[in-house]
Protein backbone atom coordinates (compact mmCIF):
# COMPACT_ATOMS: atom_id res chain seq x y z
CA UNK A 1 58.12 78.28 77.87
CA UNK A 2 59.63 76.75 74.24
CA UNK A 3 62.55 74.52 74.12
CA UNK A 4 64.04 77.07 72.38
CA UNK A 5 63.55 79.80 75.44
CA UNK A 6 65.75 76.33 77.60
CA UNK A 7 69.83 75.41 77.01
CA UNK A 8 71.79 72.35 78.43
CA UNK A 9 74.88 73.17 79.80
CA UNK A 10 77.47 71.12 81.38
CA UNK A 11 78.68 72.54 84.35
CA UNK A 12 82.50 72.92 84.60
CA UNK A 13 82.63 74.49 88.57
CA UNK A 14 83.70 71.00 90.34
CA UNK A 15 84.32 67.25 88.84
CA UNK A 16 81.05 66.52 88.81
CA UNK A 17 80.33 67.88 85.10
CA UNK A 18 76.57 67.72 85.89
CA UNK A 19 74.37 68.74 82.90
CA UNK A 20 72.02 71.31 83.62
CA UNK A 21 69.10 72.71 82.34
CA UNK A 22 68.89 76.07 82.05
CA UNK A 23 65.47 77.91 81.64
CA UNK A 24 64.55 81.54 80.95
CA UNK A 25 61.15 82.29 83.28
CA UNK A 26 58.77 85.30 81.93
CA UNK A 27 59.97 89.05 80.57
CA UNK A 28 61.76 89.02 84.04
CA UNK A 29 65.51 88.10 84.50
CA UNK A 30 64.50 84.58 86.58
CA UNK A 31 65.60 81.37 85.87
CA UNK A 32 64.85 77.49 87.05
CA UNK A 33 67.96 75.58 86.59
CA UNK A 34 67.81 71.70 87.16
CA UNK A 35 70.31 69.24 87.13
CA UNK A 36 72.85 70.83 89.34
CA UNK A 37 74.01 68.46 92.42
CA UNK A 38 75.60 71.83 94.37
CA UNK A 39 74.80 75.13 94.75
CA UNK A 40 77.41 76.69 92.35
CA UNK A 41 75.68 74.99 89.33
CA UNK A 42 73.22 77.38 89.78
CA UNK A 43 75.12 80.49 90.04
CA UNK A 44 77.50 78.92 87.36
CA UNK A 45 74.51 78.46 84.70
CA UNK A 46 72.94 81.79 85.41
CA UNK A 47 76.09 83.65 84.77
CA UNK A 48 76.50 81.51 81.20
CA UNK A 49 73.32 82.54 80.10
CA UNK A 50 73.78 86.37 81.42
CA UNK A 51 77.65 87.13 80.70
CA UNK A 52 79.42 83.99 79.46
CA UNK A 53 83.48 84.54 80.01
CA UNK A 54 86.52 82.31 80.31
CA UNK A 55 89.79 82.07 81.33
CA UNK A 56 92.08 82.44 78.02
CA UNK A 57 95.01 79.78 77.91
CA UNK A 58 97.70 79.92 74.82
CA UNK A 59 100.98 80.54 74.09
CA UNK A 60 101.99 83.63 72.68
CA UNK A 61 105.44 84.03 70.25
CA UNK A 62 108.76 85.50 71.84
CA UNK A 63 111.80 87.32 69.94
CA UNK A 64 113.87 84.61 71.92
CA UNK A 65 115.70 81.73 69.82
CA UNK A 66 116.19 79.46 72.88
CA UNK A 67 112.38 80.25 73.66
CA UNK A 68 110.31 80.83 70.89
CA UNK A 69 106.80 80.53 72.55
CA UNK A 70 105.94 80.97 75.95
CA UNK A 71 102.68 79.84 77.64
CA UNK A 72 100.28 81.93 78.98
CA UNK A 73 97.11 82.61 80.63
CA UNK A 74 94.53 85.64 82.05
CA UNK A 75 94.40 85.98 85.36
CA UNK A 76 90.63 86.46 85.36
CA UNK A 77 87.93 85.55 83.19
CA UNK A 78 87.52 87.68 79.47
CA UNK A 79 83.52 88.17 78.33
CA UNK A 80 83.63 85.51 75.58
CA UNK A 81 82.65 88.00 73.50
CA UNK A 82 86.18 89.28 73.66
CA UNK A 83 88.31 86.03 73.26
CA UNK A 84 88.34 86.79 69.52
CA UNK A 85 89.80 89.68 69.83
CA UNK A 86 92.39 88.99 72.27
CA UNK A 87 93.79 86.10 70.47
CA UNK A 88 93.54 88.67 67.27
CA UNK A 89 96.11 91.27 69.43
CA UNK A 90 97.65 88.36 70.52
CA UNK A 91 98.64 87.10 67.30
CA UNK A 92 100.71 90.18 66.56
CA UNK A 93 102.19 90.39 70.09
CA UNK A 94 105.77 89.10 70.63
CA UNK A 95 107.14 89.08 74.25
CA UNK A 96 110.60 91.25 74.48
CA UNK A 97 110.99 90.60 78.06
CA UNK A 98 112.01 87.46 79.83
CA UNK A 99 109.70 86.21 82.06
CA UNK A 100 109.12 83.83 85.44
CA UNK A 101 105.81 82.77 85.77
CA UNK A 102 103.01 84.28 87.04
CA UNK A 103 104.84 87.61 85.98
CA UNK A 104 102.67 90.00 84.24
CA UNK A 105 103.25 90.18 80.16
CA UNK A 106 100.28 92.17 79.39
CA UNK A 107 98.27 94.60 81.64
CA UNK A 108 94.88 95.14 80.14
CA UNK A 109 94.48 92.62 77.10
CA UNK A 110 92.38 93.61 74.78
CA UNK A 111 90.84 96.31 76.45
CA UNK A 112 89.21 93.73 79.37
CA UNK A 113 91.16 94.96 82.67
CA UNK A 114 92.08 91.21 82.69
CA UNK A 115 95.82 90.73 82.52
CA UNK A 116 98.26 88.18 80.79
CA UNK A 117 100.38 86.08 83.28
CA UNK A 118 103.47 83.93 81.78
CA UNK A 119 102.72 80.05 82.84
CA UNK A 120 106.05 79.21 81.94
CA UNK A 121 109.47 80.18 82.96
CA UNK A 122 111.61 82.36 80.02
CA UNK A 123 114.42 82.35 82.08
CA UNK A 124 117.21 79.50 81.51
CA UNK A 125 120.51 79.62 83.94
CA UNK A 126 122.53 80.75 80.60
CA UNK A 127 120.07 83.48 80.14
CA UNK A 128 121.34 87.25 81.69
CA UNK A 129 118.64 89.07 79.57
């Protein structure tokens, strides 16, 4: 194996941020990972090199005056092939509803199955909407 067929990747499962090293063995799908001090740096840098994804955390824009961005996040990991996209539709979204957190805002974004959950409450006691 090349350097090139190896990645380092720092592992982002526990606080231990170990850096591992991730290596591609022969035409089939095996890999030797080293570095990892637990078990789930192993599963976590076989599923970066296979299907990369991540949990999407922003705030999207609201048609409310006393709340003109609310924070949100997906309740499941997006391929990171897909962020892109998602922050393209959600750059045109703008929430019409008011919202408590961990209320659903979006059901499928982008096209993932993954929905959008408020992180932040929309709701003020003056509020009746």
């Amino acid at each position: 194996m090349t350097m090139a067929d190896a990645r380092q990747i720092v592992c982002i499962q526990c606080p231990q941020g170990c850096t591992l090293r991730a290596e591609k063995l022969g035409t089939v799908p095996s890999y030797e990972i080293t570095g990892n001090k637990c078990p789930r740096g192993r599963a976590y840098a076989i599923k970066e090199l296979t299907n990369p994804s991540r949990t999407l955390t922003t705030t999207v824009a609201t048609v409310f005056s006393d709340c003109p961005l609310v924070s949100v996040r997906t309740d499941g990991d997006i391929p990171l092939r897909d962020v892109f996209r998602a922050m393209q539709e959600l750059n045109s979204y703008r929430a019409k509803k008011r919202l408590h957190p961990g209320e659903v805002m979006i059901a499928d974004l982008a096209g993932t199955g993954v929905a959008l959950l408020a992180t932040s409450d929309m709701i003020t006691p003056d509020t009746t909407n």
